[in-house]
Protein backbone atom coordinates (compact mmCIF):
# COMPACT_ATOMS: atom_id res chain seq x y z
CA UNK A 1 -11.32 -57.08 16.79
CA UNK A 2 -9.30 -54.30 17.63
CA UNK A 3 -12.62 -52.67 19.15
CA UNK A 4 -12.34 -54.55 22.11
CA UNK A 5 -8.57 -54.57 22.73
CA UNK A 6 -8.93 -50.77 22.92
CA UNK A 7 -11.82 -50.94 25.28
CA UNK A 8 -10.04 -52.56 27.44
CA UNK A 9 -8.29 -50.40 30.75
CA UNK A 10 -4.84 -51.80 30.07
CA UNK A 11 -2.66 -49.64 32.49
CA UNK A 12 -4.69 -50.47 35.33
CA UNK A 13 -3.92 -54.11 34.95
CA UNK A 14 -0.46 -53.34 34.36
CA UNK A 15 -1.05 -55.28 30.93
CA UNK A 16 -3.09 -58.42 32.25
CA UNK A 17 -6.72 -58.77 32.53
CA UNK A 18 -8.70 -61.73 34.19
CA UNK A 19 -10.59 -63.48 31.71
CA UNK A 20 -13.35 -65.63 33.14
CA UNK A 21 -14.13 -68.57 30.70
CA UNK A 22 -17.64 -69.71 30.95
CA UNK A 23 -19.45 -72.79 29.10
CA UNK A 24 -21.79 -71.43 26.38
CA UNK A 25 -24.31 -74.02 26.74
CA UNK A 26 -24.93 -74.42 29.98
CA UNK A 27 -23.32 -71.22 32.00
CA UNK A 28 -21.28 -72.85 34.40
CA UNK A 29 -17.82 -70.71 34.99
CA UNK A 30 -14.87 -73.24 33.50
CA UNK A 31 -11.77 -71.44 34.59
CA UNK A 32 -10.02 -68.41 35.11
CA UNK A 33 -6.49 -67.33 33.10
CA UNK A 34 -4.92 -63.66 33.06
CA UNK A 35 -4.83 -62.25 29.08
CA UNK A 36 -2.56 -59.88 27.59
CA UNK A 37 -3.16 -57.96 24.15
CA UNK A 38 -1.04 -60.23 22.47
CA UNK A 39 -3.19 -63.33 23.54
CA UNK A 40 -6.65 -61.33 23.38
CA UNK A 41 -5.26 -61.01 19.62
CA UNK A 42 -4.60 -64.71 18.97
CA UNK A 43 -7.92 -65.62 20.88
CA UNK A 44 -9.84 -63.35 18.39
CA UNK A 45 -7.63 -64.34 15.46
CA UNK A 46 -7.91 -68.12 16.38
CA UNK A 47 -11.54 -68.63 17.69
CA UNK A 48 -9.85 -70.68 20.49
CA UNK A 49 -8.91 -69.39 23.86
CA UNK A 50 -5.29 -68.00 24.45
CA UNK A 51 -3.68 -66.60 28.12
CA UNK A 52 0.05 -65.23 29.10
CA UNK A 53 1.33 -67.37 32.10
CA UNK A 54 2.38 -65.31 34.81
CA UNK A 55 4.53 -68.50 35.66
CA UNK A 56 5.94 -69.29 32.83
CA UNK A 57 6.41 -65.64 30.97
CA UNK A 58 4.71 -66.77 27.86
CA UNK A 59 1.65 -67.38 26.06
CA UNK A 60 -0.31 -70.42 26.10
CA UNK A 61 -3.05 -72.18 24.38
CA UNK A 62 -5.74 -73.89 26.31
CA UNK A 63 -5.50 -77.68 24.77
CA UNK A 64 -2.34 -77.02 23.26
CA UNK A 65 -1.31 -80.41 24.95
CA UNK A 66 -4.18 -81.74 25.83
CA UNK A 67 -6.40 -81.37 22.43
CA UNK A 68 -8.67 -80.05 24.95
CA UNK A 69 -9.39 -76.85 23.04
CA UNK A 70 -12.20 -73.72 24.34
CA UNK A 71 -14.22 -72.78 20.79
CA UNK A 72 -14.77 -69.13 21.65
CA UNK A 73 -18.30 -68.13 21.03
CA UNK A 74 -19.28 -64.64 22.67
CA UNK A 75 -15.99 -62.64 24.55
CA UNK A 76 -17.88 -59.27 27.12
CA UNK A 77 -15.74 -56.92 29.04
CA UNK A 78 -16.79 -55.64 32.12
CA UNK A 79 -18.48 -52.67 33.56
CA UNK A 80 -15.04 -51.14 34.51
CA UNK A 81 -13.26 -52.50 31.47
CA UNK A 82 -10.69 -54.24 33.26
CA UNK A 83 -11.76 -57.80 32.71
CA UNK A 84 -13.37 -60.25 30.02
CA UNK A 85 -16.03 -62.46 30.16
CA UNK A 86 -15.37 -65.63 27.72
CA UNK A 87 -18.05 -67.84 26.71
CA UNK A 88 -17.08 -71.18 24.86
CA UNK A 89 -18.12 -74.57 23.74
CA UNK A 90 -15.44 -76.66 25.36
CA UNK A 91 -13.82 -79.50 23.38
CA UNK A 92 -13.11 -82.04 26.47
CA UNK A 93 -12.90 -81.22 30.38
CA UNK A 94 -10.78 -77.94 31.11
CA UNK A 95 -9.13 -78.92 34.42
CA UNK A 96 -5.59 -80.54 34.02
CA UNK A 97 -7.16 -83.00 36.40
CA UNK A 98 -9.50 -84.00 34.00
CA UNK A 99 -12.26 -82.48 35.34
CA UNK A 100 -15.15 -80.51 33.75
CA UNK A 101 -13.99 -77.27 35.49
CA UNK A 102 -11.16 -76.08 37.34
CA UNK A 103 -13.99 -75.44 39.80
CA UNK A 104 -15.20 -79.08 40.80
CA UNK A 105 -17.33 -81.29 38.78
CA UNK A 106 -20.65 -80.09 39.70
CA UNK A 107 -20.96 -79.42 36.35
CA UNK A 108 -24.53 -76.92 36.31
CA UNK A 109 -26.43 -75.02 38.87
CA UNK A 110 -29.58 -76.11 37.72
CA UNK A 111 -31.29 -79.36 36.78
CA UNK A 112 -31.81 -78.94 33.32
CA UNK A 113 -28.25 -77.72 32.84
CA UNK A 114 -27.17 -80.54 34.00
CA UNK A 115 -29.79 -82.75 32.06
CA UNK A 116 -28.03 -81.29 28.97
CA UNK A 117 -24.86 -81.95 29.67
CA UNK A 118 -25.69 -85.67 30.31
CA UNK A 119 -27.49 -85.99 26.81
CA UNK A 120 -24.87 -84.17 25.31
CA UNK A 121 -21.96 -86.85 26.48
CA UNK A 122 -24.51 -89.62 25.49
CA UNK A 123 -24.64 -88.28 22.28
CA UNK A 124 -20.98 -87.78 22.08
CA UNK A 125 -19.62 -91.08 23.64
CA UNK A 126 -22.51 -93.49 23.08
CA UNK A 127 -22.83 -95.97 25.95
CA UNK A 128 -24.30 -99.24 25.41
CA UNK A 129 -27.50 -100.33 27.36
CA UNK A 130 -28.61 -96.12 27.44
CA UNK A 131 -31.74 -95.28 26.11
CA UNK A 132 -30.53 -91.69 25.16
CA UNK A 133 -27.97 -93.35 23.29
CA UNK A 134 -30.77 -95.55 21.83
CA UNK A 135 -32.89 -92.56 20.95
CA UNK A 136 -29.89 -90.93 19.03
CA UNK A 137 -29.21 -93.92 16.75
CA UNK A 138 -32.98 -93.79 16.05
CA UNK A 139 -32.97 -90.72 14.53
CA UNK A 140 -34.40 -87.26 14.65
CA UNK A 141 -38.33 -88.94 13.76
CA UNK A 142 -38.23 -91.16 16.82
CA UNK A 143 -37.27 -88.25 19.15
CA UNK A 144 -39.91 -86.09 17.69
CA UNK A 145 -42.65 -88.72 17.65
CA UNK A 146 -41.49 -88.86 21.43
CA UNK A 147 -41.83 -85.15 21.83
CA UNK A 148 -45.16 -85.06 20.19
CA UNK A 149 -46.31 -88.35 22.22
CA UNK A 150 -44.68 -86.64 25.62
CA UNK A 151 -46.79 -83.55 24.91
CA UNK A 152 -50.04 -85.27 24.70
CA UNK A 153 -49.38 -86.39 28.13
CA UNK A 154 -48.83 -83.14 29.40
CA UNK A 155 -51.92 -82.07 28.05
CA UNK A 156 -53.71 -85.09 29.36
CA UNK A 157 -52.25 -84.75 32.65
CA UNK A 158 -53.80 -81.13 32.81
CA UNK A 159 -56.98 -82.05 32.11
CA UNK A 160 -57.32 -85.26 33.58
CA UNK A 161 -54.62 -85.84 36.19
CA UNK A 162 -53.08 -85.08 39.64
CA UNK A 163 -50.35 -82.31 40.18
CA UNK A 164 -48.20 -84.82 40.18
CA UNK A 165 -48.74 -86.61 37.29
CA UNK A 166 -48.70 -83.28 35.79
CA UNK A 167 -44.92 -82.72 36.78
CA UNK A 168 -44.35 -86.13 36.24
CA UNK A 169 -45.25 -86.08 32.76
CA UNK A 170 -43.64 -82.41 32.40
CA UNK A 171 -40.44 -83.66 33.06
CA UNK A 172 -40.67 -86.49 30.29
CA UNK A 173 -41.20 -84.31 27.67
CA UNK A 174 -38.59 -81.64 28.90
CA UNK A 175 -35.92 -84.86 28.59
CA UNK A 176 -37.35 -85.75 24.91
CA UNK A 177 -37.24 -82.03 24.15
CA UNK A 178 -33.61 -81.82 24.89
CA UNK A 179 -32.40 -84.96 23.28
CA UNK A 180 -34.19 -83.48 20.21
CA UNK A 181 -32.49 -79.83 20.53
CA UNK A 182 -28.75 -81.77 21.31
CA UNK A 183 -29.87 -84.09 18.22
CA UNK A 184 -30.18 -80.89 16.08
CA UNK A 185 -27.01 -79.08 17.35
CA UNK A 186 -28.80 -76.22 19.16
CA UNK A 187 -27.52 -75.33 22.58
CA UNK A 188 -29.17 -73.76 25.49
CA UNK A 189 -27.17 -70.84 25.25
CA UNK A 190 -28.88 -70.84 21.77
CA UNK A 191 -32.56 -70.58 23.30
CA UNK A 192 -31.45 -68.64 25.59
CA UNK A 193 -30.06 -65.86 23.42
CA UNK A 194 -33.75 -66.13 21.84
CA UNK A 195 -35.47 -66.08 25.37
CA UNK A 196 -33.26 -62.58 25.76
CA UNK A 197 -34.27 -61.24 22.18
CA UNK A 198 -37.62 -61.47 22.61
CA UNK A 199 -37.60 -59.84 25.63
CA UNK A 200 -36.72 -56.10 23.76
C-alpha cells in the first residue's frame, strides 16, 4: 500500500493527482477525480474508490449517496508518476446523470465490449420476453450445450459454407460464449489479463 503512495511525484501536483477510473471489464474510461494521499489511503484501505473535491475541500466517496460504489480491482501510476490509472467493476452508472460514464453512454469502443455489457445487465436486471434472460434462468448446461452446438456450426460453416455463413455463424457462438463467461462470473478484463500472460 504504502509502495505506491511513495511512488507517486506528490510536489509536482502540489498534493493532487488525476486519477483516471476505467471499467475493468470492458476498458471504457468512467470518469476522472483528483486524489490526495489521504484518499489514495482510504481507496487502498477500502477497495472502493475515494477523491478530495477541489470544490468542496474534502474527501468524497464515489456512491457515498448514490450506492453507486467503484470496486477497485487493479490501481497503475504513470510513466512520470504524477497520475493513477484506476480500474474497477462499477456497482451502477458513474455519472450523477445516471449515465454509464461521465463521458456519454457509448458505453465500449468495440462490439464485443459492448455485447458484454448488454449480457451483463440481462443477467443483472432480467427482462421479460429476452432470450439472454431466458438462457440465464436455464442454467449453465443450456448455455454450454449452446456453445458446443454454436461451435459445430462454425466448423460446418468452414467446411461447407460461404464466407458469410462463416461470420454469420462466428458471431452466434461468440454471443453463447459470452453469456456462458458472464454466467460464470469471469470478465473480459479476466481473459484479457490471460491473453497478456501468455504473451511473456
Amino acid at each position: 500500500m504504502n509502495k505506491i503512495i511513495k511512488q507517486l511525484n506528490w510536489k509536482k501536483s502540489l498534493g493532487l493527482v488525476p486519477a483516471i477510473v476505467q471499467d475493468f471489464d470492458t476498458g471504457t474510461v468512467l470518469m476522472l477525480g483528483y486524489i490526495n494521499k489521504t484518499a489514495l489511503k482510504k481507496t487502498l484501505a477500502t477497495k472502493t474508490v475515494w477523491f478530495y473535491s477541489r470544490s468542496k475541500k474534502r474527501l468524497w466517496q464515489k456512491g457515498e449517496t448514490s450506492g453507486n460504489y467503484l470496486l477497485v480491482k487493479n490501481i497503475s501510476i504513470d510513466c512520470d508518476s504524477d497520475a493513477l490509472l484506476i480500474q474497477v467493476k462499477p456497482v451502477g452508472p458513474t455519472c450523477h446523470s445516471g449515465q454509464y460514464s461521465c463521458f456519454g453512454e457509448n458505453r465500449n469502443s468495440d462490439a464485443i465490449t459492448s455485447l458484454f455489457s448488454l449480457i451483463r445487465d440481462r443477467k443483472l436486471n432480467m427482462p421479460d420476453n429476452s432470450y439472454t434472460s431466458y438462457l440465464f434462468k436455464k442454467g449453465v448446461n443450456k448455455i454450454c450445450s449452446k456453445v458446443k452446438e454454436e461451435s459445430a456450426e462454425v466448423v460446418y460453416a468452414v467446411q461447407k459454407q460461404t464466407k458469410k455463413r462463416l461470420i454469420e455463424e462466428s458471431v452466434d457462438l461468440i454471443y453463447h460464449w459470452l453469456v456462458l463467461i458472464v454466467q460464470k462470473n469471469i470478465s473480459l478484463g479476466d481473459i484479457s489479463s490471460e491473453i497478456i500472460k501468455r504473451r511473456k
